[in-house]
PDB file of N, CA and C in Angstrom:
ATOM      1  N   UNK A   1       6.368  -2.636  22.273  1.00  0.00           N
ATOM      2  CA  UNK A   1       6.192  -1.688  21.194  1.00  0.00           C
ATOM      3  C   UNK A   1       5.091  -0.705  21.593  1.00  0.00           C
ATOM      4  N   UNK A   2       4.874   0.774  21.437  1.00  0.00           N
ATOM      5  CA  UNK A   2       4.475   1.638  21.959  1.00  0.00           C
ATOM      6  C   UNK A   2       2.971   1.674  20.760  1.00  0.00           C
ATOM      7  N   UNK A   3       2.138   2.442  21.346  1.00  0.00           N
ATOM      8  CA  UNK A   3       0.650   2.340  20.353  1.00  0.00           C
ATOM      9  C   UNK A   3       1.233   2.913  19.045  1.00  0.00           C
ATOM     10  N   UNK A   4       1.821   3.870  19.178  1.00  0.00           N
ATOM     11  CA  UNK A   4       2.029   4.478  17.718  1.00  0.00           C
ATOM     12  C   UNK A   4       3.034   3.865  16.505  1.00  0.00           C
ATOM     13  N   UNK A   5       3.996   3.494  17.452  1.00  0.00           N
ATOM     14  CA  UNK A   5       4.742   2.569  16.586  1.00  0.00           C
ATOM     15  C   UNK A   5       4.003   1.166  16.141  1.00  0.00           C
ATOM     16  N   UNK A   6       3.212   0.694  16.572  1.00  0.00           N
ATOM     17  CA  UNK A   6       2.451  -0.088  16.320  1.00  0.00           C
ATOM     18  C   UNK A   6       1.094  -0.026  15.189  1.00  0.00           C
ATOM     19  N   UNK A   7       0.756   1.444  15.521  1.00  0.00           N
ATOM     20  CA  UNK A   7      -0.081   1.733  14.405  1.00  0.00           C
ATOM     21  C   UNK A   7       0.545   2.155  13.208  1.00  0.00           C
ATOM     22  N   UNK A   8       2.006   2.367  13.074  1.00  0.00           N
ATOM     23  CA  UNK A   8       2.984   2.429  12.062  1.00  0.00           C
ATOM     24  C   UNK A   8       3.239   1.181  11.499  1.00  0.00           C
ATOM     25  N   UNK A   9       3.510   0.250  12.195  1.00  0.00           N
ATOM     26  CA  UNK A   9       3.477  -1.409  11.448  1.00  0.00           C
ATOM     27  C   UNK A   9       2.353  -1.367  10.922  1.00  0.00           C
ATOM     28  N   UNK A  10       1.264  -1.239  11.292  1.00  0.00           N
ATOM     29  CA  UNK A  10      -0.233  -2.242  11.240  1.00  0.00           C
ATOM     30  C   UNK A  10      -0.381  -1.320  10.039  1.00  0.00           C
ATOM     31  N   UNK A  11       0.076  -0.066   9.776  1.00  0.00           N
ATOM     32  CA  UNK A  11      -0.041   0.859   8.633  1.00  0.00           C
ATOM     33  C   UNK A  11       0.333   0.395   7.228  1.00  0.00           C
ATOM     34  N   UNK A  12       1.802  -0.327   7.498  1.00  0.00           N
ATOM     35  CA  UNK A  12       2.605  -0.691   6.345  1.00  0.00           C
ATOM     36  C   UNK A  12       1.606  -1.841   5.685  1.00  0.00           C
ATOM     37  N   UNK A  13       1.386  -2.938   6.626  1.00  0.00           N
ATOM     38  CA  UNK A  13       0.506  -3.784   6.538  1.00  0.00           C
ATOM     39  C   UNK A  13      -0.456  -3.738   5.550  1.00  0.00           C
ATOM     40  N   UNK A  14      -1.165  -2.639   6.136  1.00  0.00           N
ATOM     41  CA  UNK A  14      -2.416  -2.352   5.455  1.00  0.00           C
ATOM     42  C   UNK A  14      -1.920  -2.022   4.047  1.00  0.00           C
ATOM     43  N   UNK A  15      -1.040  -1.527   3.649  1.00  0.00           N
ATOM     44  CA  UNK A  15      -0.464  -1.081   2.494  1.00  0.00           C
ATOM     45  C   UNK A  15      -0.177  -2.508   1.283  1.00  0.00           C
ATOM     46  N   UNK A  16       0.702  -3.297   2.514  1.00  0.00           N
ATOM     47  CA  UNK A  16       0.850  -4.115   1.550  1.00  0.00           C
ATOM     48  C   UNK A  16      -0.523  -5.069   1.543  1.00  0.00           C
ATOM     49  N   UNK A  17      -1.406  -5.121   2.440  1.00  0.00           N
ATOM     50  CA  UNK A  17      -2.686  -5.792   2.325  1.00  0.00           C
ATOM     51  C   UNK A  17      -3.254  -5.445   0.795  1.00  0.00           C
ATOM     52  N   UNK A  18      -3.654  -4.016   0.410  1.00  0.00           N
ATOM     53  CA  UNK A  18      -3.960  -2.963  -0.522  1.00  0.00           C
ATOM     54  C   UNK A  18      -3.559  -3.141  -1.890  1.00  0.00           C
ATOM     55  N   UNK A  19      -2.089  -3.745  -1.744  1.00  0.00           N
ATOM     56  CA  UNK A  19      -1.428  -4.437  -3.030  1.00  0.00           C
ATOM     57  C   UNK A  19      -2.080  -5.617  -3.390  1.00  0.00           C
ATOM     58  N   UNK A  20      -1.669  -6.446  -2.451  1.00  0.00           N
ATOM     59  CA  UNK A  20      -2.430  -8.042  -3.102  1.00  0.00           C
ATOM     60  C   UNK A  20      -3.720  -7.545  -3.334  1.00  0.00           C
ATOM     61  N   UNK A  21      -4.778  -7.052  -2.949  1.00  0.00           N
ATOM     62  CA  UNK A  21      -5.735  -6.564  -3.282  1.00  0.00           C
ATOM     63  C   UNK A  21      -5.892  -6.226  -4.663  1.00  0.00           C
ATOM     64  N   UNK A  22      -5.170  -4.880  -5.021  1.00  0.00           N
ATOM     65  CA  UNK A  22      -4.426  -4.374  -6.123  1.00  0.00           C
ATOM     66  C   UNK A  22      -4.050  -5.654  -7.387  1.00  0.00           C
ATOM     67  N   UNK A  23      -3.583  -6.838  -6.547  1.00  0.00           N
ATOM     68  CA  UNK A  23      -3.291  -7.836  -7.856  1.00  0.00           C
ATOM     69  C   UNK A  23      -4.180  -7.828  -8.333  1.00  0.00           C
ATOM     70  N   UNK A  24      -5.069  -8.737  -7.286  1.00  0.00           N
ATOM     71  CA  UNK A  24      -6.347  -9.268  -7.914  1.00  0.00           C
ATOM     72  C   UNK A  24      -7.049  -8.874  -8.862  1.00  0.00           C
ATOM     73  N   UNK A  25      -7.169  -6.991  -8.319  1.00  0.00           N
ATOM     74  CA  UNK A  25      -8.295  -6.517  -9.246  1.00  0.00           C
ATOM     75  C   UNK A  25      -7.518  -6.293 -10.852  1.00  0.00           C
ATOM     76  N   UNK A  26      -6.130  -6.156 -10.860  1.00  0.00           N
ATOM     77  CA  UNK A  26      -5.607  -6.021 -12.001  1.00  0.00           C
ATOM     78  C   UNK A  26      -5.681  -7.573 -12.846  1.00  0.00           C
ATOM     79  N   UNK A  27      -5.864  -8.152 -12.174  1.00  0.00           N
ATOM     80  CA  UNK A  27      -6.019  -9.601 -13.274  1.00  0.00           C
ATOM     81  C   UNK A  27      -7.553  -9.464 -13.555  1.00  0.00           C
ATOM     82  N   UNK A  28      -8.101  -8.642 -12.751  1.00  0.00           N
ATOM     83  CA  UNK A  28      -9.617  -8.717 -13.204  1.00  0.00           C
ATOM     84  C   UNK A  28      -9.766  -7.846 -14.376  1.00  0.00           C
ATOM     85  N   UNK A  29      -9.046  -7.408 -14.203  1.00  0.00           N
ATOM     86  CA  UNK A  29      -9.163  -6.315 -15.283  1.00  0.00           C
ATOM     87  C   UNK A  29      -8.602  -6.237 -17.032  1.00  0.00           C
ATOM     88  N   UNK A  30      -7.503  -7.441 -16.723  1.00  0.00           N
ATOM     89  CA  UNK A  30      -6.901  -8.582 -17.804  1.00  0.00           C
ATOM     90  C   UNK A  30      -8.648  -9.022 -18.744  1.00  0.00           C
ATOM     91  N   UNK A  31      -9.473  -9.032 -18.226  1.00  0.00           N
ATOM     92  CA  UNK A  31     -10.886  -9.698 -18.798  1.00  0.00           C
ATOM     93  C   UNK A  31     -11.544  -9.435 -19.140  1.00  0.00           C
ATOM     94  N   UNK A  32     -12.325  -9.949 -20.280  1.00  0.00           N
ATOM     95  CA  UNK A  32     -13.191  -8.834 -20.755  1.00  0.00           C
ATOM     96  C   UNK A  32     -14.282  -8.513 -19.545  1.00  0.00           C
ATOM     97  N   UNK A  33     -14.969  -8.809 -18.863  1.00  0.00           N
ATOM     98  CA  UNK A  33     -16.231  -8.572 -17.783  1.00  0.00           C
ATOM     99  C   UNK A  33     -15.359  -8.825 -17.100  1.00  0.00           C
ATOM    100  N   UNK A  34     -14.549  -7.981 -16.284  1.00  0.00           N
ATOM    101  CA  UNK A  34     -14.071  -7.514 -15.033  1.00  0.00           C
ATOM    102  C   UNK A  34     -14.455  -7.993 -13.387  1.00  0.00           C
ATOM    103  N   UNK A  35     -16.058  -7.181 -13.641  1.00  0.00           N
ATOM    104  CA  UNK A  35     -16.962  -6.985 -12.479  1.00  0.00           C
ATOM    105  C   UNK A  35     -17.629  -8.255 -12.041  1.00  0.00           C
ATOM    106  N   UNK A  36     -17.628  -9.389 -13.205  1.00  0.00           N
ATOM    107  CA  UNK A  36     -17.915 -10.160 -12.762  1.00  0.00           C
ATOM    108  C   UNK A  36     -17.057 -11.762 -12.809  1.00  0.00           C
ATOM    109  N   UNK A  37     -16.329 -11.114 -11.963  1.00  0.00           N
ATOM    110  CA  UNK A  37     -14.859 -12.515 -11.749  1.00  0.00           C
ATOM    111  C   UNK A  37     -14.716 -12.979 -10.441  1.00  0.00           C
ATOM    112  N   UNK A  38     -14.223 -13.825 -10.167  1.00  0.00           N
ATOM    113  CA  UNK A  38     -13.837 -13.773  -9.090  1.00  0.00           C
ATOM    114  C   UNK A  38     -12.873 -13.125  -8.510  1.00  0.00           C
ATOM    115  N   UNK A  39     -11.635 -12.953  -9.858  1.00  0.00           N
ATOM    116  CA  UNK A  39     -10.792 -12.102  -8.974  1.00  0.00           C
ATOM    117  C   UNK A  39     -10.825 -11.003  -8.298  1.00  0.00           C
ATOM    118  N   UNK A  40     -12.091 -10.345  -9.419  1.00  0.00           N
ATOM    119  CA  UNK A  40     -13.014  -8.803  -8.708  1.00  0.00           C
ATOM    120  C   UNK A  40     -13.265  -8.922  -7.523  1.00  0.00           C
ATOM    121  N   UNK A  41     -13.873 -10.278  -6.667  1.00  0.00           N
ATOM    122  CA  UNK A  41     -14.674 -10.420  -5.511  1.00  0.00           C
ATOM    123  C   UNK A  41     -13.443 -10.333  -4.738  1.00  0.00           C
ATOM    124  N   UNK A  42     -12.201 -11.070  -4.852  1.00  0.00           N
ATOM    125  CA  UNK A  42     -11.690 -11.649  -4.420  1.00  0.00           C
ATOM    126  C   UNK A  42     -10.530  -9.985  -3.979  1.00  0.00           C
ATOM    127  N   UNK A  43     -10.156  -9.106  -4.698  1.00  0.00           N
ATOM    128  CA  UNK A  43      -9.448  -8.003  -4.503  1.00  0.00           C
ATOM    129  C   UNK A  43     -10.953  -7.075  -3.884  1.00  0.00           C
ATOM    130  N   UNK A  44     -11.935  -7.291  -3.781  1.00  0.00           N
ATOM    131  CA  UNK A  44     -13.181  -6.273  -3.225  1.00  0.00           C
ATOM    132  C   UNK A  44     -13.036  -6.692  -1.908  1.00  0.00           C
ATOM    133  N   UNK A  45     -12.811  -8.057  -1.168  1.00  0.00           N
ATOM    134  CA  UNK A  45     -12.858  -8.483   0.224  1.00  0.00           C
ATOM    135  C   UNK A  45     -11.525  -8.082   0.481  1.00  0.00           C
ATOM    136  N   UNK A  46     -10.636  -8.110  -0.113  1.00  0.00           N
ATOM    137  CA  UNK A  46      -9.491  -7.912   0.547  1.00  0.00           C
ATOM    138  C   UNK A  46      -9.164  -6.198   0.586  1.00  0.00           C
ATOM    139  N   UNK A  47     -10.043  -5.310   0.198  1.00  0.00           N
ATOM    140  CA  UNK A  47      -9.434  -4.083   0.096  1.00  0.00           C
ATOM    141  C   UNK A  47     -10.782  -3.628   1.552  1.00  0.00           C
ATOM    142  N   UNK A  48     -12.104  -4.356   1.614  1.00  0.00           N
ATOM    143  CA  UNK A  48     -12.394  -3.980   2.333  1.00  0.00           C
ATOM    144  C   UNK A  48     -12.244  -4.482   3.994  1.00  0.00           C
ATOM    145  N   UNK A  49     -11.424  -5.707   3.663  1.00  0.00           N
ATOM    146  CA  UNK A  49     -11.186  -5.998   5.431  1.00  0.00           C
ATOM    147  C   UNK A  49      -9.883  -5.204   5.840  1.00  0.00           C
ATOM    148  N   UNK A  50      -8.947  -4.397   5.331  1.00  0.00           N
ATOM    149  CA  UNK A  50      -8.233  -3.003   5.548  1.00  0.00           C
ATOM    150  C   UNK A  50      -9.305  -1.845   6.549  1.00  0.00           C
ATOM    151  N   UNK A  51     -10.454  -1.747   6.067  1.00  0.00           N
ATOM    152  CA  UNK A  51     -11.172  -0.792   7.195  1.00  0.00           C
ATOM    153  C   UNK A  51     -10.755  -1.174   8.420  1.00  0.00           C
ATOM    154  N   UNK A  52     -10.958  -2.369   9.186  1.00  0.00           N
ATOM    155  CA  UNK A  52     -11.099  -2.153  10.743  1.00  0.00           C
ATOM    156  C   UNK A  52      -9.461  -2.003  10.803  1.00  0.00           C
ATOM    157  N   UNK A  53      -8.374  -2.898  10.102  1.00  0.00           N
ATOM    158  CA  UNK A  53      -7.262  -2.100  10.920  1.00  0.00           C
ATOM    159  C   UNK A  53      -7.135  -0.443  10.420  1.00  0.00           C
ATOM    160  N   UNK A  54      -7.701   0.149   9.759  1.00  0.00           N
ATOM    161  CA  UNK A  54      -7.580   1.871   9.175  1.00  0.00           C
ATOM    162  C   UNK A  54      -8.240   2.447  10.486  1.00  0.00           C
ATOM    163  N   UNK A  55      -9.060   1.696  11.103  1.00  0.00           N
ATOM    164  CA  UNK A  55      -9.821   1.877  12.355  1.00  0.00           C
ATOM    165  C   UNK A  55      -8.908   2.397  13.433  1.00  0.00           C
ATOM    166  N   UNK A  56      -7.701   1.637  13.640  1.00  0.00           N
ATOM    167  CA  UNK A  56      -6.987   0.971  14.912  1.00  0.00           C
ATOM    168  C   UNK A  56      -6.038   2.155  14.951  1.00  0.00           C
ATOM    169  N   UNK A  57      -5.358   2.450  13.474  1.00  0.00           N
ATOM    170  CA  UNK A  57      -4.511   3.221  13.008  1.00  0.00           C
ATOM    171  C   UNK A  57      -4.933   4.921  13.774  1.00  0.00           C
ATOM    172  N   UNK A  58      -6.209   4.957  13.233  1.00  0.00           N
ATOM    173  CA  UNK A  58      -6.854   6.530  13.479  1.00  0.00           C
ATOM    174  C   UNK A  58      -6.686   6.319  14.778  1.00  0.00           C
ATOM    175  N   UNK A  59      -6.973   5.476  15.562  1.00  0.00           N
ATOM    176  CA  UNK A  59      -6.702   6.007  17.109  1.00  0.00           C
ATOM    177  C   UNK A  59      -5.637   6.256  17.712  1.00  0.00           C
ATOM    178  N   UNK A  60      -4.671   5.682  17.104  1.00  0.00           N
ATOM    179  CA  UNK A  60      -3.163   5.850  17.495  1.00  0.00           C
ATOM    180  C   UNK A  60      -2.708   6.886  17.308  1.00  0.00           C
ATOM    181  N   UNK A  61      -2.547   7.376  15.501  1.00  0.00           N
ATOM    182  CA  UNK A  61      -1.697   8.046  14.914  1.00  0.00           C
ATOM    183  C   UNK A  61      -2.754   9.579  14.326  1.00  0.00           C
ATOM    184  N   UNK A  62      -1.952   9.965  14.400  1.00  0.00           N
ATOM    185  CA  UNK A  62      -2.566  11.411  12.906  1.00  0.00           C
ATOM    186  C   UNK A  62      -2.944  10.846  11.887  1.00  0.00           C
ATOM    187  N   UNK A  63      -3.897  11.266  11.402  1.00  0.00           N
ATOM    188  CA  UNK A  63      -4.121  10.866   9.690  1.00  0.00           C
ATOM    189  C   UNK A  63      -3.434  11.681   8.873  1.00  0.00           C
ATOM    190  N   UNK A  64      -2.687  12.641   8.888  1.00  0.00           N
ATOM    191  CA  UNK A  64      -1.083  13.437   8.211  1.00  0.00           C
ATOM    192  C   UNK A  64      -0.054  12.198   8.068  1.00  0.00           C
ATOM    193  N   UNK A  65       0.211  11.393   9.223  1.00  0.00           N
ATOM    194  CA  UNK A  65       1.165  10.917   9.342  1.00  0.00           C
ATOM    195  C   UNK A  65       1.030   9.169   8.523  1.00  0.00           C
ATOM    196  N   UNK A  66      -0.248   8.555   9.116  1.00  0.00           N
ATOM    197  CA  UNK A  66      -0.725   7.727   8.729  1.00  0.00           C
ATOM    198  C   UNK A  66      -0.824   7.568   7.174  1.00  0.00           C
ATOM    199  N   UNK A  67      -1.279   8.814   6.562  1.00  0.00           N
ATOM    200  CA  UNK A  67      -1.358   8.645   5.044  1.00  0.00           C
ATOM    201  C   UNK A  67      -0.143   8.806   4.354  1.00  0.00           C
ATOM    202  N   UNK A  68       0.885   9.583   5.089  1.00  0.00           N
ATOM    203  CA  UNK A  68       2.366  10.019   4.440  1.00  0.00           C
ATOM    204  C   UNK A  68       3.148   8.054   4.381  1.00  0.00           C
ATOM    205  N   UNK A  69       3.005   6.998   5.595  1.00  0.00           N
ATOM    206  CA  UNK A  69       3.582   6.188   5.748  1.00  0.00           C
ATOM    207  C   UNK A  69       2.810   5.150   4.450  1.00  0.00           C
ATOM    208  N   UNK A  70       1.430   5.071   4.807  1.00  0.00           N
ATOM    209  CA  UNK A  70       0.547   4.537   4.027  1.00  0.00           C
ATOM    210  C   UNK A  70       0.844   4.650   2.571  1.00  0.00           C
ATOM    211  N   UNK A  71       1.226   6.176   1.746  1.00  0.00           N
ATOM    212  CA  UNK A  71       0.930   6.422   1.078  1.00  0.00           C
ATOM    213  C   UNK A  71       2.244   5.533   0.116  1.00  0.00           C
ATOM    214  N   UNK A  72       3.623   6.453   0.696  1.00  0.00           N
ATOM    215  CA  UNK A  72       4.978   5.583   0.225  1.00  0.00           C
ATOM    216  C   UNK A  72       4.986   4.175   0.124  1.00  0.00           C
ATOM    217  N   UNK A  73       4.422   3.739   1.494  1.00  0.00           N
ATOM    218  CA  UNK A  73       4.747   2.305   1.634  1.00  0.00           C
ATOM    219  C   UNK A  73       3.845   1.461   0.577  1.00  0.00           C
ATOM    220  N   UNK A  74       3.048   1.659   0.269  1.00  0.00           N
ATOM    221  CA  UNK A  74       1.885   1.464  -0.868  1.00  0.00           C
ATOM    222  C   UNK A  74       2.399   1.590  -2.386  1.00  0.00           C
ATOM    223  N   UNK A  75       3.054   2.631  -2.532  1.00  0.00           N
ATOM    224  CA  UNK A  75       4.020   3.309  -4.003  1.00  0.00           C
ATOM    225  C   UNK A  75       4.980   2.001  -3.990  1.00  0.00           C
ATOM    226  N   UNK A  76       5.723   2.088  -2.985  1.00  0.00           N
ATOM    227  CA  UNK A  76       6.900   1.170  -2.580  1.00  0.00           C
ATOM    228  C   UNK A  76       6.370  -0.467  -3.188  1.00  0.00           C
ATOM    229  N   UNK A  77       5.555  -1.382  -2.555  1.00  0.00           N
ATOM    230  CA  UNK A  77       5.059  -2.073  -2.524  1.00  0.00           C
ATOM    231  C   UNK A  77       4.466  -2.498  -4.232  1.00  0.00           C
ATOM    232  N   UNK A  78       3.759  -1.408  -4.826  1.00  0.00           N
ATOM    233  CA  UNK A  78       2.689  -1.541  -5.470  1.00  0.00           C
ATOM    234  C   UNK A  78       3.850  -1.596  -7.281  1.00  0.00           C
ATOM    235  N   UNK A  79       5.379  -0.988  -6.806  1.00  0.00           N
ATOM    236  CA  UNK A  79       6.280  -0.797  -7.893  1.00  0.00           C
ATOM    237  C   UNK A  79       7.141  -2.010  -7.927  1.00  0.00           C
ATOM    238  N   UNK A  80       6.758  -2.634  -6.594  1.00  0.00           N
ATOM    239  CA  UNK A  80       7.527  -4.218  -6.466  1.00  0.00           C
ATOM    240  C   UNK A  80       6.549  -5.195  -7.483  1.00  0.00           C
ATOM    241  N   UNK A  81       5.666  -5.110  -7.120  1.00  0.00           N
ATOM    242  CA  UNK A  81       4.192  -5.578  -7.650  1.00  0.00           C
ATOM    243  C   UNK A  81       4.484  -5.909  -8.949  1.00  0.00           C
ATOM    244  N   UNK A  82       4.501  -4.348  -9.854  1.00  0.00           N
ATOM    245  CA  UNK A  82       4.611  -4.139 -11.005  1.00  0.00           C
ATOM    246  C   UNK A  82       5.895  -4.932 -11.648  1.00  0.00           C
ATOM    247  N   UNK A  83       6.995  -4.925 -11.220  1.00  0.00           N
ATOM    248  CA  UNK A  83       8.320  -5.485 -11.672  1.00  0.00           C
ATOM    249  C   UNK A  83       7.873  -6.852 -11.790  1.00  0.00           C
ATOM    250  N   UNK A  84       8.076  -7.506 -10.053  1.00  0.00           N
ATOM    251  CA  UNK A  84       8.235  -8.771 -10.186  1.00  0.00           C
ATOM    252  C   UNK A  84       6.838  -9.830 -10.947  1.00  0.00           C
ATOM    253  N   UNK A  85       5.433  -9.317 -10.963  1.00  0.00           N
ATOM    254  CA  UNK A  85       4.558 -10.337 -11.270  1.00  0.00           C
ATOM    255  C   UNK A  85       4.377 -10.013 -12.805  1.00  0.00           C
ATOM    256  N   UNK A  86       4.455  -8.655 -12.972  1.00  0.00           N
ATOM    257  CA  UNK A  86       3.698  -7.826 -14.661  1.00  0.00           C
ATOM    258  C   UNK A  86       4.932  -7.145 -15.233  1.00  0.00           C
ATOM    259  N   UNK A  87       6.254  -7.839 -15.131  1.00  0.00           N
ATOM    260  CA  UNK A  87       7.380  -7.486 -15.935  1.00  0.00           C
ATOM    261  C   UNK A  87       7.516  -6.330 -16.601  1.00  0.00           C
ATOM    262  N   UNK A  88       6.826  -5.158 -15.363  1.00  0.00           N
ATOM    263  CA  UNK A  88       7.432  -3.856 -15.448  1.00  0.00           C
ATOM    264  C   UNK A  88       8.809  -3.261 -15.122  1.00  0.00           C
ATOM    265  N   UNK A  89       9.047  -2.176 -15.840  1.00  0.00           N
ATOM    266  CA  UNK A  89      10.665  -2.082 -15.418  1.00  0.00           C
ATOM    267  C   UNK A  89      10.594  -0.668 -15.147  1.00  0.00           C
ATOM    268  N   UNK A  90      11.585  -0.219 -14.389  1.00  0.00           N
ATOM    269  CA  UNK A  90      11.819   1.262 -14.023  1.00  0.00           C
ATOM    270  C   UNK A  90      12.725   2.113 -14.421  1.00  0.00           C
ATOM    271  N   UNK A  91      12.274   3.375 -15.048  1.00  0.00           N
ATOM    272  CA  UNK A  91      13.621   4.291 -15.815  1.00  0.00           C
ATOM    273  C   UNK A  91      14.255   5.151 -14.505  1.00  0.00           C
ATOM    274  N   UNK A  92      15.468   5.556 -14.632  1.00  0.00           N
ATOM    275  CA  UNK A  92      16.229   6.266 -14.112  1.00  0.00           C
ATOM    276  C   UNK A  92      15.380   7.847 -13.008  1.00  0.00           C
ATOM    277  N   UNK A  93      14.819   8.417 -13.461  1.00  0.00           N
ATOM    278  CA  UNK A  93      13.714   9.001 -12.972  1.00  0.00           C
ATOM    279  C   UNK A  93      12.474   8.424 -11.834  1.00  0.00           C
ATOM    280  N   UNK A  94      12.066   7.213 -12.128  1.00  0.00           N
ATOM    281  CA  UNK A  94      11.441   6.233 -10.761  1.00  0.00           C
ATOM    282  C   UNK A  94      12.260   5.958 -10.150  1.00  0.00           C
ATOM    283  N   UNK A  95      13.505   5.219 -10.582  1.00  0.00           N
ATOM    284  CA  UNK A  95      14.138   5.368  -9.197  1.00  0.00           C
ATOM    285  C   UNK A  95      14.793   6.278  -8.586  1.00  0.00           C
ATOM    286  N   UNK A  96      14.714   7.382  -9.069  1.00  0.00           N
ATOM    287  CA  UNK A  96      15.127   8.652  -8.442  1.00  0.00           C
ATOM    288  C   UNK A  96      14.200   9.228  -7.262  1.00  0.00           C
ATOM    289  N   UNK A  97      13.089   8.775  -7.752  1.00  0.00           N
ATOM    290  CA  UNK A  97      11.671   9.528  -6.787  1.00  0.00           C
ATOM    291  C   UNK A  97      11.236   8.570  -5.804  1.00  0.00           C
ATOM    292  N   UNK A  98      11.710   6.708  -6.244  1.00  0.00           N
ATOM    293  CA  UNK A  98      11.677   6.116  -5.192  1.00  0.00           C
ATOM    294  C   UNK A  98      12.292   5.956  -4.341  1.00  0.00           C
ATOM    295  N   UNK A  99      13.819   6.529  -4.130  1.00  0.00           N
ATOM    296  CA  UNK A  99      14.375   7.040  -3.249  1.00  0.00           C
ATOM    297  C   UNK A  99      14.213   8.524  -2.609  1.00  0.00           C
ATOM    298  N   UNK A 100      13.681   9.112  -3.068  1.00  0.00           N
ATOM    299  CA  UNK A 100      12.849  10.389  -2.153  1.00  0.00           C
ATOM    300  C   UNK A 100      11.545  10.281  -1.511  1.00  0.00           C
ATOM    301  N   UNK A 101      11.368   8.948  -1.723  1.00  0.00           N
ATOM    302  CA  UNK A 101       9.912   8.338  -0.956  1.00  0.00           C
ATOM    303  C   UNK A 101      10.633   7.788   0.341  1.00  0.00           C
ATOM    304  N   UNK A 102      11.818   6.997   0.224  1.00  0.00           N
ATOM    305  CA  UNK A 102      11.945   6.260   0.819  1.00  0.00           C
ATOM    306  C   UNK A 102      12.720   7.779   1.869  1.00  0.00           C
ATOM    307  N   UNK A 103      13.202   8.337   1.291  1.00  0.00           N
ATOM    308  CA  UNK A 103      14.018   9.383   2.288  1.00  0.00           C
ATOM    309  C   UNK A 103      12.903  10.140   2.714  1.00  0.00           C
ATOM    310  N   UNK A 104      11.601  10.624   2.291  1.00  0.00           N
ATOM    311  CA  UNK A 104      10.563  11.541   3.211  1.00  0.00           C
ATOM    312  C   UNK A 104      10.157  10.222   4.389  1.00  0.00           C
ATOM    313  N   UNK A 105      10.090   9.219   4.222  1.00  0.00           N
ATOM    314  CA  UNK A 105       9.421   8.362   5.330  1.00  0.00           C
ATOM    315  C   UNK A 105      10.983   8.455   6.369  1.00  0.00           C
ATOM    316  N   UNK A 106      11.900   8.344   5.900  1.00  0.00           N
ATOM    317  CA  UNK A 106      13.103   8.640   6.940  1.00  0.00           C
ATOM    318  C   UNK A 106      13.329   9.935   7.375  1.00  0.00           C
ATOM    319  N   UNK A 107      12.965  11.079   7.017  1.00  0.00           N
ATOM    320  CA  UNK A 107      12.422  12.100   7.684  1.00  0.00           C
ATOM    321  C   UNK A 107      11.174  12.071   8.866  1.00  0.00           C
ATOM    322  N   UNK A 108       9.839  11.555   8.079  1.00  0.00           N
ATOM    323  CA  UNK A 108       9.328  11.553   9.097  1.00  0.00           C
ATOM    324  C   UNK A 108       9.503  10.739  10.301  1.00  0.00           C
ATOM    325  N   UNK A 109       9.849  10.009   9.968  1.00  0.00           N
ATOM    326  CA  UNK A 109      10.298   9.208  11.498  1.00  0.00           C
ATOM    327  C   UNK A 109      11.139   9.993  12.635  1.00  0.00           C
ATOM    328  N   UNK A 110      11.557  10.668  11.637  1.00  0.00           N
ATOM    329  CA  UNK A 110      12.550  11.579  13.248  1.00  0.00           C
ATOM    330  C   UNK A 110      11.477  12.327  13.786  1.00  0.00           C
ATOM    331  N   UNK A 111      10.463  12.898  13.510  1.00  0.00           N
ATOM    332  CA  UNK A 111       9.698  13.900  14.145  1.00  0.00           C
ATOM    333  C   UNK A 111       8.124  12.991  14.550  1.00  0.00           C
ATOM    334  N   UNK A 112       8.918  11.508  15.161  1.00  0.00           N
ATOM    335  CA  UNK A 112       7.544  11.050  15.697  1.00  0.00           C
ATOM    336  C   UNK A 112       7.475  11.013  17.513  1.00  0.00           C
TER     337      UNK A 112
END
């Protein structure tokens, strides 16, 4: 696997790293004192051990490109999140735009 395609995995990764992260702090947030939970601590370590691979990423890739993959794959991820754990549901319109997420990341891939 070539550096960039690699910093394209390690990208998604980080994305979905960002989510579970994302749980945590949303159950922290279920509480009245938030800031002081564990789940707070517990989504604060996990959003900050994402730096060193965000590290790995910048050397590989563009940060244009990096944040376009990052950004979807994160939306993507973070709307799975929402459904399956917090029995959110999606109107006709989200999934309209989550398939134009999913089609700009299949664009960019041709021009890597």
């Amino acid at each position: 696997m070539s550096k960039p395609a690699l910093a394209i995995a390690i990208t998604i990764l980080l994305s979905l790293t960002a989510v579970v992260g994302d749980y945590f702090l949303k159950r922290a947030a279920e509480l009245p004192d938030p800031f002081k939970t564990m789940w707070f601590a517990v989504g604060l370590i996990i959003y900050a051990s994402t730096a060193f691979g965000t590290v790995f990423v910048f050397l590989h890739i563009k940060l244009a490109i990096a944040s376009v993959v990052y950004s979807v794959s994160f939306v993507l991820f973070l709307t799975l999140l929402g459904i399956v754990f917090f029995n959110e549901s999606l109107e006709t319109g989200e999934v309209v735009g989550i398939g134009m997420a999913v089609a700009s990341l299949m664009l960019l891939g041709r021009f890597l």
